[in-house]
N, C-alpha and C. Protein backbone atom coordinates (compact mmCIF):
# COMPACT_ATOMS: atom_id res chain seq x y z
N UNK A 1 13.73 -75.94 37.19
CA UNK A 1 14.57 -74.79 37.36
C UNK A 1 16.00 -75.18 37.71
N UNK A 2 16.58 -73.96 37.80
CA UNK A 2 18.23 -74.65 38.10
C UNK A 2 18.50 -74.14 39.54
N UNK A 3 18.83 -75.29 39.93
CA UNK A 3 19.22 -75.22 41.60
C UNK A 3 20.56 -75.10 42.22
N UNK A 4 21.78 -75.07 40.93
CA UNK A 4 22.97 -74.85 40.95
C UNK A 4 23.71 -74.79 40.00
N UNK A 5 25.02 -73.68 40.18
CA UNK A 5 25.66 -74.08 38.70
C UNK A 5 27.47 -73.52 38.44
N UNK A 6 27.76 -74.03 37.97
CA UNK A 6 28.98 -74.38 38.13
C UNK A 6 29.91 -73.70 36.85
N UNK A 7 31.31 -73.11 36.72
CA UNK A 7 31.71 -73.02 35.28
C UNK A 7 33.24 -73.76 35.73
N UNK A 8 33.49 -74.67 34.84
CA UNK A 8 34.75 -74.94 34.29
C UNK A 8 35.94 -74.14 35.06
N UNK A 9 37.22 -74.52 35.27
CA UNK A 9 37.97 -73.74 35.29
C UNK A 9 38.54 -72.77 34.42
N UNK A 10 38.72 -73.59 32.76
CA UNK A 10 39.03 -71.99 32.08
C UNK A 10 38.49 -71.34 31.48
N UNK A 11 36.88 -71.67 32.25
CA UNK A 11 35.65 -70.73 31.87
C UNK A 11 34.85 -71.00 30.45
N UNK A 12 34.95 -72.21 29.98
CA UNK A 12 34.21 -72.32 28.70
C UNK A 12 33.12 -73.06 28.45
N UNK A 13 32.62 -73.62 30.08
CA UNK A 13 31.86 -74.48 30.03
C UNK A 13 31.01 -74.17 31.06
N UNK A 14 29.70 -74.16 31.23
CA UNK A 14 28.93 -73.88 32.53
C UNK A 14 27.96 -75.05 32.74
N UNK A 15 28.04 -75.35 34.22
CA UNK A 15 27.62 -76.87 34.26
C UNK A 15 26.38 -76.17 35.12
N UNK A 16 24.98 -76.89 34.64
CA UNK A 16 23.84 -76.13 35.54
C UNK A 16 22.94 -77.24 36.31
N UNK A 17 22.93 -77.25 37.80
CA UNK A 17 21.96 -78.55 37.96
C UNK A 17 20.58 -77.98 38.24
N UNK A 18 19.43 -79.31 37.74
CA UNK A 18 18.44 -78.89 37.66
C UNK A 18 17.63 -79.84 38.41
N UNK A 19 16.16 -79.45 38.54
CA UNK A 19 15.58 -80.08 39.64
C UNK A 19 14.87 -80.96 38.53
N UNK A 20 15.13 -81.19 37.22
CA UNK A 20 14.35 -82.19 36.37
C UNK A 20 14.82 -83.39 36.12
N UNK A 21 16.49 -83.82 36.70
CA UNK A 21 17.29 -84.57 37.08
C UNK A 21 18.12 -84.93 36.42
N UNK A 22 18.63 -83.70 35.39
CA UNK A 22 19.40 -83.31 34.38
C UNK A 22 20.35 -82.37 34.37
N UNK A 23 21.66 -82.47 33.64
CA UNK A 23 22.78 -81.35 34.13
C UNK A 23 22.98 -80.97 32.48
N UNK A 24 22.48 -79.76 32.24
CA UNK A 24 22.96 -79.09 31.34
C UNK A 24 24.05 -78.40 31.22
N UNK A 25 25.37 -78.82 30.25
CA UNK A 25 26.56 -77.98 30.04
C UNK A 25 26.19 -76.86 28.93
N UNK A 26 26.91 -76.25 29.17
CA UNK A 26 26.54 -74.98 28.11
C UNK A 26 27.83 -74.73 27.60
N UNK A 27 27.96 -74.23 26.72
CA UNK A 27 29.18 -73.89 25.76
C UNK A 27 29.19 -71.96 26.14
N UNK A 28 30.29 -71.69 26.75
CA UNK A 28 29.80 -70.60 27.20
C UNK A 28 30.22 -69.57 26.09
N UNK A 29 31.38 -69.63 25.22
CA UNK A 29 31.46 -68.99 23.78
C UNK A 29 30.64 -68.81 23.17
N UNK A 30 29.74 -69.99 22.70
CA UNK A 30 28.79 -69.89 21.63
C UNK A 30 27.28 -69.42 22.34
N UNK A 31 27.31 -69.64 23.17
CA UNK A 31 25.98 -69.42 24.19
C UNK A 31 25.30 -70.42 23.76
N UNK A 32 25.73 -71.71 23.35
CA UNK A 32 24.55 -72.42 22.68
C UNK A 32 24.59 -73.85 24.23
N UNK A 33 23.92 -75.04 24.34
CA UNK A 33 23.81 -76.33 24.71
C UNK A 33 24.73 -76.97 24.00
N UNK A 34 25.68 -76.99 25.04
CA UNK A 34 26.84 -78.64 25.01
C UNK A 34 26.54 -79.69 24.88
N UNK A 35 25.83 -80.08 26.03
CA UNK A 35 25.29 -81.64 26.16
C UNK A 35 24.25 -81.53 27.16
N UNK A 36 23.62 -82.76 27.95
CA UNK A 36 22.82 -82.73 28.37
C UNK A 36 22.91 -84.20 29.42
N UNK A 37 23.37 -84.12 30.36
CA UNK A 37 24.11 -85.13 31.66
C UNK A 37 22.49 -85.82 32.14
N UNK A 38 22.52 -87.03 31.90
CA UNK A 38 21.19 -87.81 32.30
C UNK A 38 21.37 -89.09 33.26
N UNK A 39 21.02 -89.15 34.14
CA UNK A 39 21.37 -90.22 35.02
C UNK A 39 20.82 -90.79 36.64
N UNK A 40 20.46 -89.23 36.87
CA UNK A 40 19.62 -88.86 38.60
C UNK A 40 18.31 -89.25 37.94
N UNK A 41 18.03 -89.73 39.17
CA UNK A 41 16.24 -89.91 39.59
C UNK A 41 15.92 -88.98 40.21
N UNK A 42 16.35 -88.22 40.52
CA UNK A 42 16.08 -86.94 41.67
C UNK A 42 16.42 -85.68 41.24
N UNK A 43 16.22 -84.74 42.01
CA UNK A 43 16.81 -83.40 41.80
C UNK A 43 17.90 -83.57 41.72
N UNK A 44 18.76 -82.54 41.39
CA UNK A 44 20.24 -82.40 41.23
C UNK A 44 20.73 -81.71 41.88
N UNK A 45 21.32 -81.45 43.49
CA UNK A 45 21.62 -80.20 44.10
C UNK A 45 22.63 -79.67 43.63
N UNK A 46 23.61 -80.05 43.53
CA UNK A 46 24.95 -79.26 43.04
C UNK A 46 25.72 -80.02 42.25
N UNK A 47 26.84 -78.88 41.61
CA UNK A 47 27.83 -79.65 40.53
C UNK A 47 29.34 -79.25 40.78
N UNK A 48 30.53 -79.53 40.24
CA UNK A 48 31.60 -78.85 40.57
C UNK A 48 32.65 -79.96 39.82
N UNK A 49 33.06 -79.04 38.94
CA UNK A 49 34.37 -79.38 37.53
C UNK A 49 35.20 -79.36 38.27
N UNK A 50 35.94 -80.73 37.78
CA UNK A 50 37.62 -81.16 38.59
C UNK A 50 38.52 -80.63 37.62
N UNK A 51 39.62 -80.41 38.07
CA UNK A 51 40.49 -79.23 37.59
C UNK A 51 40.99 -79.30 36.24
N UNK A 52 41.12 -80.41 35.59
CA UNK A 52 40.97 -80.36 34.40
C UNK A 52 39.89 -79.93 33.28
N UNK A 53 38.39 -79.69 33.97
CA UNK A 53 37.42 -79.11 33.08
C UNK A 53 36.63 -79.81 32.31
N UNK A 54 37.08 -81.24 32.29
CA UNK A 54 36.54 -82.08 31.86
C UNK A 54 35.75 -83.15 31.95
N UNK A 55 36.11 -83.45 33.20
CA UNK A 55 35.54 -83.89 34.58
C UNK A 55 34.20 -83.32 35.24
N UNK A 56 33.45 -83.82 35.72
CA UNK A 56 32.62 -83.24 35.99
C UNK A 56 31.53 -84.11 37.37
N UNK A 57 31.53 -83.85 38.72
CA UNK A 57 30.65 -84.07 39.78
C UNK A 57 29.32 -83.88 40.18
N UNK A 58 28.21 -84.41 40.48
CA UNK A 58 27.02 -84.16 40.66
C UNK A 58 26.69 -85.21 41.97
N UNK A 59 26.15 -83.80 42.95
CA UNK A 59 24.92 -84.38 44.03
C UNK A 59 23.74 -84.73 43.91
N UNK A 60 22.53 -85.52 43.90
CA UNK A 60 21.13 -85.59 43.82
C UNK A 60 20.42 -85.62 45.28
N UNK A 61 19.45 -85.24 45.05
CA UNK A 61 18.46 -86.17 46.51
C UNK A 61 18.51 -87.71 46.09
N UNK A 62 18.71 -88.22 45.29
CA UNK A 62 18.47 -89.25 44.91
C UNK A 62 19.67 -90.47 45.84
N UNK A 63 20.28 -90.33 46.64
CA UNK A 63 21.48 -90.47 47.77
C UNK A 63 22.62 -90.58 46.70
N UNK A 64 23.01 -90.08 45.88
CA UNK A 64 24.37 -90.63 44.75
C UNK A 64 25.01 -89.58 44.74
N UNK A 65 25.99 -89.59 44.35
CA UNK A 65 27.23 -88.96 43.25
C UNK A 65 27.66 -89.56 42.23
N UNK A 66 27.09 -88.22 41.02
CA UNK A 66 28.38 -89.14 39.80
C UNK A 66 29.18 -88.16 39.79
N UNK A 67 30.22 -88.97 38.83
CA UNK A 67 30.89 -88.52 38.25
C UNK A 67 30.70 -88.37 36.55
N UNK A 68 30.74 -87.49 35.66
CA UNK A 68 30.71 -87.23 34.03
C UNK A 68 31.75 -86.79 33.29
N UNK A 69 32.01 -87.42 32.18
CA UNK A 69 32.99 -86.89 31.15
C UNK A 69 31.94 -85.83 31.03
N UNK A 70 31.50 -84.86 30.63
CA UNK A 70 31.25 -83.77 30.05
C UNK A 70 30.84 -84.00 28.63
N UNK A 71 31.93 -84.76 27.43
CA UNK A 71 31.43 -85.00 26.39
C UNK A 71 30.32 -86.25 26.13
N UNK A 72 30.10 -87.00 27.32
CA UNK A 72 29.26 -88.05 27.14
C UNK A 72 28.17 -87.92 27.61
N UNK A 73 27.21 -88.66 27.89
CA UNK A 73 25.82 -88.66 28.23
C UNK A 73 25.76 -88.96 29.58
N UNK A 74 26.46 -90.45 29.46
CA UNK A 74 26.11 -91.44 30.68
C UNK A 74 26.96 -90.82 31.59
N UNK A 75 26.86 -91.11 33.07
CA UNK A 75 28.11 -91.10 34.37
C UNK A 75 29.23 -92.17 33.86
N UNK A 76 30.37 -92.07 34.70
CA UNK A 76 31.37 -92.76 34.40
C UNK A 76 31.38 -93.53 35.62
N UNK A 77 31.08 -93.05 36.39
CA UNK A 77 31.02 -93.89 37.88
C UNK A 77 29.88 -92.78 38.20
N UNK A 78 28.93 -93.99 39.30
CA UNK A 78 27.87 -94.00 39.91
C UNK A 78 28.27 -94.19 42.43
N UNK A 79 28.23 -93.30 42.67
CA UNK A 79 29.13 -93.37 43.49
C UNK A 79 27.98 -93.78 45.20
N UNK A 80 28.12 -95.23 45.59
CA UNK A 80 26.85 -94.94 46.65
C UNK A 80 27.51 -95.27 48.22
N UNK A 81 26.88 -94.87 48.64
CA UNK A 81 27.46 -94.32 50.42
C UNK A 81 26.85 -93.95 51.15
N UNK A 82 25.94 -93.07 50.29
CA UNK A 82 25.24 -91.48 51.28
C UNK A 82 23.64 -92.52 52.22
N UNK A 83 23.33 -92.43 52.82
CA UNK A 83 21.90 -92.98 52.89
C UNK A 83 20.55 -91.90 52.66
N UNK A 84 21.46 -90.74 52.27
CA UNK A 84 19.99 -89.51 52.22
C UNK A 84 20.62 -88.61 51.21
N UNK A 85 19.92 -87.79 50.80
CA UNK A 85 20.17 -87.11 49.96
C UNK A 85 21.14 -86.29 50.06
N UNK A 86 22.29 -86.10 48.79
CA UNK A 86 24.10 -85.36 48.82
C UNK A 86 23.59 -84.08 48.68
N UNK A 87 24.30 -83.21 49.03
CA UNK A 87 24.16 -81.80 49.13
C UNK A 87 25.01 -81.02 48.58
N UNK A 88 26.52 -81.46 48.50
CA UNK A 88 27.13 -80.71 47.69
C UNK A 88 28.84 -81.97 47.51
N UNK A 89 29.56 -81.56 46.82
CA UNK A 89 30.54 -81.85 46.13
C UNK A 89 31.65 -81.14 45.87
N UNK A 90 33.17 -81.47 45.97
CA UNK A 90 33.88 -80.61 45.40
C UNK A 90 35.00 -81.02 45.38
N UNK A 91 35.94 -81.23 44.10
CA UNK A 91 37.20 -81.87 44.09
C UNK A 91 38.25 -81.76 44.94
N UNK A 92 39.52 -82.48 44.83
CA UNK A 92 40.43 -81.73 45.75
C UNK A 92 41.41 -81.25 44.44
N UNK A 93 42.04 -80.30 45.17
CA UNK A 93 42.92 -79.22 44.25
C UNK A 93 43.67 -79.66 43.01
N UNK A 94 44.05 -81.16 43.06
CA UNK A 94 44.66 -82.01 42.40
C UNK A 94 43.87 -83.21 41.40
N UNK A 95 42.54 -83.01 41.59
CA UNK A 95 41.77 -83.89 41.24
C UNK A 95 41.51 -85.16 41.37
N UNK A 96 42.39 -85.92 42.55
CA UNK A 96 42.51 -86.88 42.59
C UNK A 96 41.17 -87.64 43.48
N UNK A 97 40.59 -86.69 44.15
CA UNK A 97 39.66 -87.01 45.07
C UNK A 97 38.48 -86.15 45.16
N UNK A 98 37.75 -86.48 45.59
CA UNK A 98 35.85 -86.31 45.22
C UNK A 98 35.52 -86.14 46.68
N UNK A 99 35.26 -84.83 47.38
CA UNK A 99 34.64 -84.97 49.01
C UNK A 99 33.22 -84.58 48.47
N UNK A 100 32.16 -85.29 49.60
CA UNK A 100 30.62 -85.41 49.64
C UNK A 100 30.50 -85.13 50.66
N UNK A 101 29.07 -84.13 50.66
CA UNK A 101 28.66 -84.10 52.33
C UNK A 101 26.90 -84.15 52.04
N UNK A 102 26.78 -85.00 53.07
CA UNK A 102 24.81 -85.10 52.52
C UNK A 102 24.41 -85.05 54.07
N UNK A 103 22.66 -85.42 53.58
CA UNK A 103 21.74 -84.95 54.62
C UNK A 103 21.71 -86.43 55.84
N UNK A 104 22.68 -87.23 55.66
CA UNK A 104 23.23 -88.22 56.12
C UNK A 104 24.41 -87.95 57.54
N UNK A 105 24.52 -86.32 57.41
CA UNK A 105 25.33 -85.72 58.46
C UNK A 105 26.83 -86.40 58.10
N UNK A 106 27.35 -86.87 57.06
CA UNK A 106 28.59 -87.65 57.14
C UNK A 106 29.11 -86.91 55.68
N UNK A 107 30.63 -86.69 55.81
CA UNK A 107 31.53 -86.39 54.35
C UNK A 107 31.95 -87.67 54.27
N UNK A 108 31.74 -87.51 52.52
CA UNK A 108 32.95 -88.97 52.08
C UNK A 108 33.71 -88.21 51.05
N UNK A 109 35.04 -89.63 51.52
CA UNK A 109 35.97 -88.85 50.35
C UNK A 109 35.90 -90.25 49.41
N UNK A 110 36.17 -89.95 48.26
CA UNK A 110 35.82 -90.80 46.95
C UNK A 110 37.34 -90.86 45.98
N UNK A 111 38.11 -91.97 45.83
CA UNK A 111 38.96 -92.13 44.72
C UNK A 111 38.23 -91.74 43.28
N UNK A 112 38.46 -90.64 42.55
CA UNK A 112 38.22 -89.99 41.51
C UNK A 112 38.05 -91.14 40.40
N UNK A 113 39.43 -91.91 40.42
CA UNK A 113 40.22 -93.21 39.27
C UNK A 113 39.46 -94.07 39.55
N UNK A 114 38.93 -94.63 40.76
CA UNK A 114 38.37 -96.10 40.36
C UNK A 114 36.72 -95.81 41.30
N UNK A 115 36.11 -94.22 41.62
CA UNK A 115 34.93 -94.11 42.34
C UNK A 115 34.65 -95.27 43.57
N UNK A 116 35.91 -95.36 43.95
CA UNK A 116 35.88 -95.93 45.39
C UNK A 116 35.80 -94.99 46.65
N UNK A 117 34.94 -95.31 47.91
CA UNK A 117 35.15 -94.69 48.82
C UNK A 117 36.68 -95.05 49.43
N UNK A 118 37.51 -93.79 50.25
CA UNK A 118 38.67 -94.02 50.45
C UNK A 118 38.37 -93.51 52.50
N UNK A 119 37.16 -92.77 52.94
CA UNK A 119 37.31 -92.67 53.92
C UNK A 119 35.89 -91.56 54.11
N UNK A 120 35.31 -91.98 55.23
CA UNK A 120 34.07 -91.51 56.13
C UNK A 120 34.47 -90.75 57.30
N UNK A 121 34.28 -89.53 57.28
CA UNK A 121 34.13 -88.78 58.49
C UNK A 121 33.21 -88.09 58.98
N UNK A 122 33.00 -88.45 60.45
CA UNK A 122 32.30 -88.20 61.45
C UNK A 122 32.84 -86.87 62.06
N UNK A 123 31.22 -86.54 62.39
CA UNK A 123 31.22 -85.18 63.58
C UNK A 123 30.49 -83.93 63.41
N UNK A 124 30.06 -84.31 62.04
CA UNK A 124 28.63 -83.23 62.56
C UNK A 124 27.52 -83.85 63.27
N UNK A 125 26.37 -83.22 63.50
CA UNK A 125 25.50 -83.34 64.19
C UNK A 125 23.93 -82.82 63.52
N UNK A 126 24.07 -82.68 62.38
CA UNK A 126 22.97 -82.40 61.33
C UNK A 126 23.61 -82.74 59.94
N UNK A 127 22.55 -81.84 59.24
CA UNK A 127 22.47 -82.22 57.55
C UNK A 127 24.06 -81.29 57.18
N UNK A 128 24.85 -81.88 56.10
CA UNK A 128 25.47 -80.96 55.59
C UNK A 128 25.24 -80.14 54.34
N UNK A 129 25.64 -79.07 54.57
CA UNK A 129 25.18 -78.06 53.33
C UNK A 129 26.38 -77.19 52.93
N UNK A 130 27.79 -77.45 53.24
CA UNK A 130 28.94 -76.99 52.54
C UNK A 130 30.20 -77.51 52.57
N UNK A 131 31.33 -77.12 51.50
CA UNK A 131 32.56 -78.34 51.84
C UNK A 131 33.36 -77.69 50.94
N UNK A 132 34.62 -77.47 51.30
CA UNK A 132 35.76 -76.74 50.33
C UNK A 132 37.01 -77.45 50.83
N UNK A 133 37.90 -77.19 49.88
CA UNK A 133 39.17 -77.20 49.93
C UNK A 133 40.19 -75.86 50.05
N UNK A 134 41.28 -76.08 50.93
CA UNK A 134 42.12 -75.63 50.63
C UNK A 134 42.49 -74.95 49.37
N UNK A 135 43.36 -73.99 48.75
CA UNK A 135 44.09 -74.11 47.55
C UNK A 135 44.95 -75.23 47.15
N UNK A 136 45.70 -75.25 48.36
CA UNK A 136 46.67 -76.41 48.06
C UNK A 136 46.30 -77.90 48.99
N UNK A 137 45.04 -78.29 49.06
CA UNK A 137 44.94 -79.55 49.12
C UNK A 137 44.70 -79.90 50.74
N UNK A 138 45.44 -79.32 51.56
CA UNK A 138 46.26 -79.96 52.84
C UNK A 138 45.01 -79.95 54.35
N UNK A 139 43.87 -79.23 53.67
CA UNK A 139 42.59 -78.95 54.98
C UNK A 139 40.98 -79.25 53.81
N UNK A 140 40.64 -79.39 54.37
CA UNK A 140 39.11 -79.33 53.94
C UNK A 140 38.13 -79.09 54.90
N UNK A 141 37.06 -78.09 54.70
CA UNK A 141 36.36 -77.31 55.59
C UNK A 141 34.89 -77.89 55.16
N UNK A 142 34.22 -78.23 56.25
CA UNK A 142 32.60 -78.44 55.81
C UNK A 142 31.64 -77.47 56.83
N UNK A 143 30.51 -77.51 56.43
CA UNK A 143 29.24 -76.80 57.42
C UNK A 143 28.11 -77.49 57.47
N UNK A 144 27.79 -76.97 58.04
CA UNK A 144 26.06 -77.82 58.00
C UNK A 144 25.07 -76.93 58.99
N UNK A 145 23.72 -77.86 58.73
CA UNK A 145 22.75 -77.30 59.55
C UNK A 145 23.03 -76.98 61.33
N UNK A 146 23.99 -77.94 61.87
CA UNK A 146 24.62 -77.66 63.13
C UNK A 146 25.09 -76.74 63.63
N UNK A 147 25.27 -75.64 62.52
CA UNK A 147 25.89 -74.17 62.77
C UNK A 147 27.44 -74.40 63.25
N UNK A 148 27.82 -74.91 62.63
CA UNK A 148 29.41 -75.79 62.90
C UNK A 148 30.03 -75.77 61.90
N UNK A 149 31.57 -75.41 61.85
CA UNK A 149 32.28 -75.75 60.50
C UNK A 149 33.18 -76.30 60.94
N UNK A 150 34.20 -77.46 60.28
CA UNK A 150 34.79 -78.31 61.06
C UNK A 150 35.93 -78.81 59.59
N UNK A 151 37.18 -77.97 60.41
CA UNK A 151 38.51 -78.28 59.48
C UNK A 151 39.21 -79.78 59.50
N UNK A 152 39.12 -80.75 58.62
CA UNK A 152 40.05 -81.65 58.62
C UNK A 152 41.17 -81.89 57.75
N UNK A 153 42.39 -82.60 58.69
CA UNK A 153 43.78 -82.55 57.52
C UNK A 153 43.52 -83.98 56.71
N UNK A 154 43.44 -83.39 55.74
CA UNK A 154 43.63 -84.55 54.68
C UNK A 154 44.54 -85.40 54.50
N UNK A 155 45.53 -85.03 55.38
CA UNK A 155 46.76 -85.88 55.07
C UNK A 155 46.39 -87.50 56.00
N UNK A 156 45.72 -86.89 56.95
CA UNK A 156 45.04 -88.21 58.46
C UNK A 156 44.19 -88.18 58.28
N UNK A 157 43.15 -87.19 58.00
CA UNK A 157 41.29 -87.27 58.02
C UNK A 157 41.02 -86.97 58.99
N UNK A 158 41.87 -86.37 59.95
CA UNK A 158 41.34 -86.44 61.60
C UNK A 158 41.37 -84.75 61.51
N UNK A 159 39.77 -84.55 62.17
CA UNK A 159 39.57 -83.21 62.26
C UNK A 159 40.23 -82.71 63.36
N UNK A 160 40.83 -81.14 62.94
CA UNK A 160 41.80 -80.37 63.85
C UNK A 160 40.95 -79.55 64.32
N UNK A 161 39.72 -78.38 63.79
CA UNK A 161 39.50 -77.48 64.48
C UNK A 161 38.14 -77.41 64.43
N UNK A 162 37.24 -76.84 65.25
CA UNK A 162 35.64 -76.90 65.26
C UNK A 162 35.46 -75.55 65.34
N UNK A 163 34.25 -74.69 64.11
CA UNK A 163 34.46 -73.10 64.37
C UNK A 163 32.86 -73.01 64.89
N UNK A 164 33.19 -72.38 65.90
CA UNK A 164 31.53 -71.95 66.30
C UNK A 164 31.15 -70.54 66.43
N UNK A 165 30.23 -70.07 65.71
CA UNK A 165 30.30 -68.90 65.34
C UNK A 165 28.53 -68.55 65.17
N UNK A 166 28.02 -68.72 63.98
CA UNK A 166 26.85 -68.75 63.43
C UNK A 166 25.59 -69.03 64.52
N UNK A 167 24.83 -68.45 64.74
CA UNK A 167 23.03 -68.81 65.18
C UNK A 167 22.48 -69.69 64.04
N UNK A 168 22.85 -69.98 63.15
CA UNK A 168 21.41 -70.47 62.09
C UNK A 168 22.40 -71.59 61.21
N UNK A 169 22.08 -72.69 60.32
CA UNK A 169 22.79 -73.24 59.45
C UNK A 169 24.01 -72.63 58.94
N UNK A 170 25.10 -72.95 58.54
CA UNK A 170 25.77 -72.39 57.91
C UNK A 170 25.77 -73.40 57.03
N UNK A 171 26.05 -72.54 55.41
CA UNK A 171 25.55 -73.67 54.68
C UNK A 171 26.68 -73.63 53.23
N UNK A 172 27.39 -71.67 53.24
CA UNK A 172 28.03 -72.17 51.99
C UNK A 172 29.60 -71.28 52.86
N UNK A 173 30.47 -72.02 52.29
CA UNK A 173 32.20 -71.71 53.13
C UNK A 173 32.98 -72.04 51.39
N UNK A 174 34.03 -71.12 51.56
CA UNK A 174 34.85 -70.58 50.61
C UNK A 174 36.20 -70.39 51.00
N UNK A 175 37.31 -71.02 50.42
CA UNK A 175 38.60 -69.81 51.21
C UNK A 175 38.78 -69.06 49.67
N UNK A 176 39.98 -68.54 50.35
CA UNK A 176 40.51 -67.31 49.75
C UNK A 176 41.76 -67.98 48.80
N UNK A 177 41.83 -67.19 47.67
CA UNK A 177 43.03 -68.01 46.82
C UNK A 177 43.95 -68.20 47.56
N UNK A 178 44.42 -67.54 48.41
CA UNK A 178 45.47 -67.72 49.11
C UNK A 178 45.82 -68.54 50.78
N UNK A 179 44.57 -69.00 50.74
CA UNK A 179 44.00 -70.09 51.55
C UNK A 179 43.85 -70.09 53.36
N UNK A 180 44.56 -68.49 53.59
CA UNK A 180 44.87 -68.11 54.60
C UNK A 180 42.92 -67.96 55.35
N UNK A 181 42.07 -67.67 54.33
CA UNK A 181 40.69 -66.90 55.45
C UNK A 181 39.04 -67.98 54.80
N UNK A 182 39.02 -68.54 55.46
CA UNK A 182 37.88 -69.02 54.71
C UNK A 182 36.30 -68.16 55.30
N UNK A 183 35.58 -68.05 54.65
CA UNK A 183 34.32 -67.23 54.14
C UNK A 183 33.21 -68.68 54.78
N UNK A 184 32.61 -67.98 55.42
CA UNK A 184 30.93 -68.61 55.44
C UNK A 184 30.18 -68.00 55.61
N UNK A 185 29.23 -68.38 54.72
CA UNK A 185 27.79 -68.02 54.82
C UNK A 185 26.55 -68.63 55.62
N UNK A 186 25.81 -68.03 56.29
CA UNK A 186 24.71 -68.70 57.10
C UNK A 186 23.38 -67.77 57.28
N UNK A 187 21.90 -69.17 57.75
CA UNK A 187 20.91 -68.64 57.30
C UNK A 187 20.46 -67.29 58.68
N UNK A 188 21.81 -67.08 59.25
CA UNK A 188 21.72 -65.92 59.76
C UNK A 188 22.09 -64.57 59.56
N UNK A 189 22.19 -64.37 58.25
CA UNK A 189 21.96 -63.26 57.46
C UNK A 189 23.24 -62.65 57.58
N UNK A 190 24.15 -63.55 58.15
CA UNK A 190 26.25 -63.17 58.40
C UNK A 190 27.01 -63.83 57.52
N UNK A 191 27.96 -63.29 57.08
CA UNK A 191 28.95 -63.41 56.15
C UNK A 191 30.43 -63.45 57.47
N UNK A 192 30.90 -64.69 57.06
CA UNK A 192 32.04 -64.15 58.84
C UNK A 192 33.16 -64.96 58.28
N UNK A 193 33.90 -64.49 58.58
CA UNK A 193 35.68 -64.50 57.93
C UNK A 193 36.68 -65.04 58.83
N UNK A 194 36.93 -66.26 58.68
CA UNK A 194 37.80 -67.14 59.65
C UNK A 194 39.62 -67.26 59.15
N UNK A 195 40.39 -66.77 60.04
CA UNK A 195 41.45 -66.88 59.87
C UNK A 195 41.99 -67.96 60.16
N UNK A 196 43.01 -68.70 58.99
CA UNK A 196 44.00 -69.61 59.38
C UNK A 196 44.71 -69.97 60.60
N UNK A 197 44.63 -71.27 61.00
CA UNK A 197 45.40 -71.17 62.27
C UNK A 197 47.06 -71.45 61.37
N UNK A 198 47.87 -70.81 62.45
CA UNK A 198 49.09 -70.85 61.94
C UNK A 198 49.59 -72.06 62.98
């Protein structure tokens, strides 16, 4: 089945991960099968297209991240770090960089160009299960089973703010195009809306 799924930025491509350890793109015009991303030993938890659309990220249980051209089969880089299974993925605004957060309790950030790790941060205290960016690059927000979401500046890596809020996992966080309110979700049945610190 599909356990996540993803579309392109200018919407023509839908990237789907599956628990058979395969990422099906779909051609979303034609409604037909693009290609067919082969490479995990494991499930596939999540996916997420770098801003060009062409590009393409994948988590497994399997402890990895790749990275995929989209038109090819194979990964382009095979990315290892995690010691437990990745949970989710998501570029930065510019594409230059790849953040990971797994059941390893640790984010990595990943050079896109040569699938090098560029930096490990500490400070959750469980599994992670969410991770966004900014619009414009300058914060990145994660969550996890700790019921914790925890802003760091990308410019240092050094986390600025710790939000405590949630009873239960929080597991999926979002901002707003305009980058001012970020959104989380948790398995406490709340939707809760965090304002920018100015």
């Amino acid at each position: 089945g599909v356990l996540y799924a993803a579309f392109s930025p200018d919407g023509q491509f839908l990237a789907a991960a599956t628990d058979n350890k395969s990422i099906i793109i779909w051609d979303v015009k034609t409604n037909k099968e693009f290609n067919v991303l082969l490479g995990h030993t494991n499930e596939v938890y999540s996916v997420a297209f770098a801003p060009t659309g062409t590009m393409l990220a994948s988590a497994s249980i399997d402890n990895t991240v790749k990275i995929w051209d989209i038109y090819q089969s194979k990964p382009t880089h095979t990315l290892l770090g995690h010691t437990k299974e990745v949970s989710f993925v998501t570029f930065s605004p510019d594409g230059k960089y790849l953040a990971s957060g797994g059941y390893d309790k640790l984010i990595k950030i990943w050079d896109v160009a040569t699938g090098t790790e560029v930096k490990t941060l500490y400070g959750h205290t469980d599994k992670l299960c969410g991770i966004a960016y900014t619009p414009d690059g300058k914060y990145l927000a994660t969550s996890g089973w700790d019921k914790m979401i925890k802003i760091w500046d990308t410019a240092t890596w050094q986390e600025i703010q710790t939000i405590r809020g949630h009873t239960e996992k929080a597991c999926f966080i979002v901002f707003s195009p305009d980058g001012q309110l970020l959104a989380s979700g948790s398995r406490d049945t709340l939707i809760k809306f965090w304002a920018k610190n100015k």
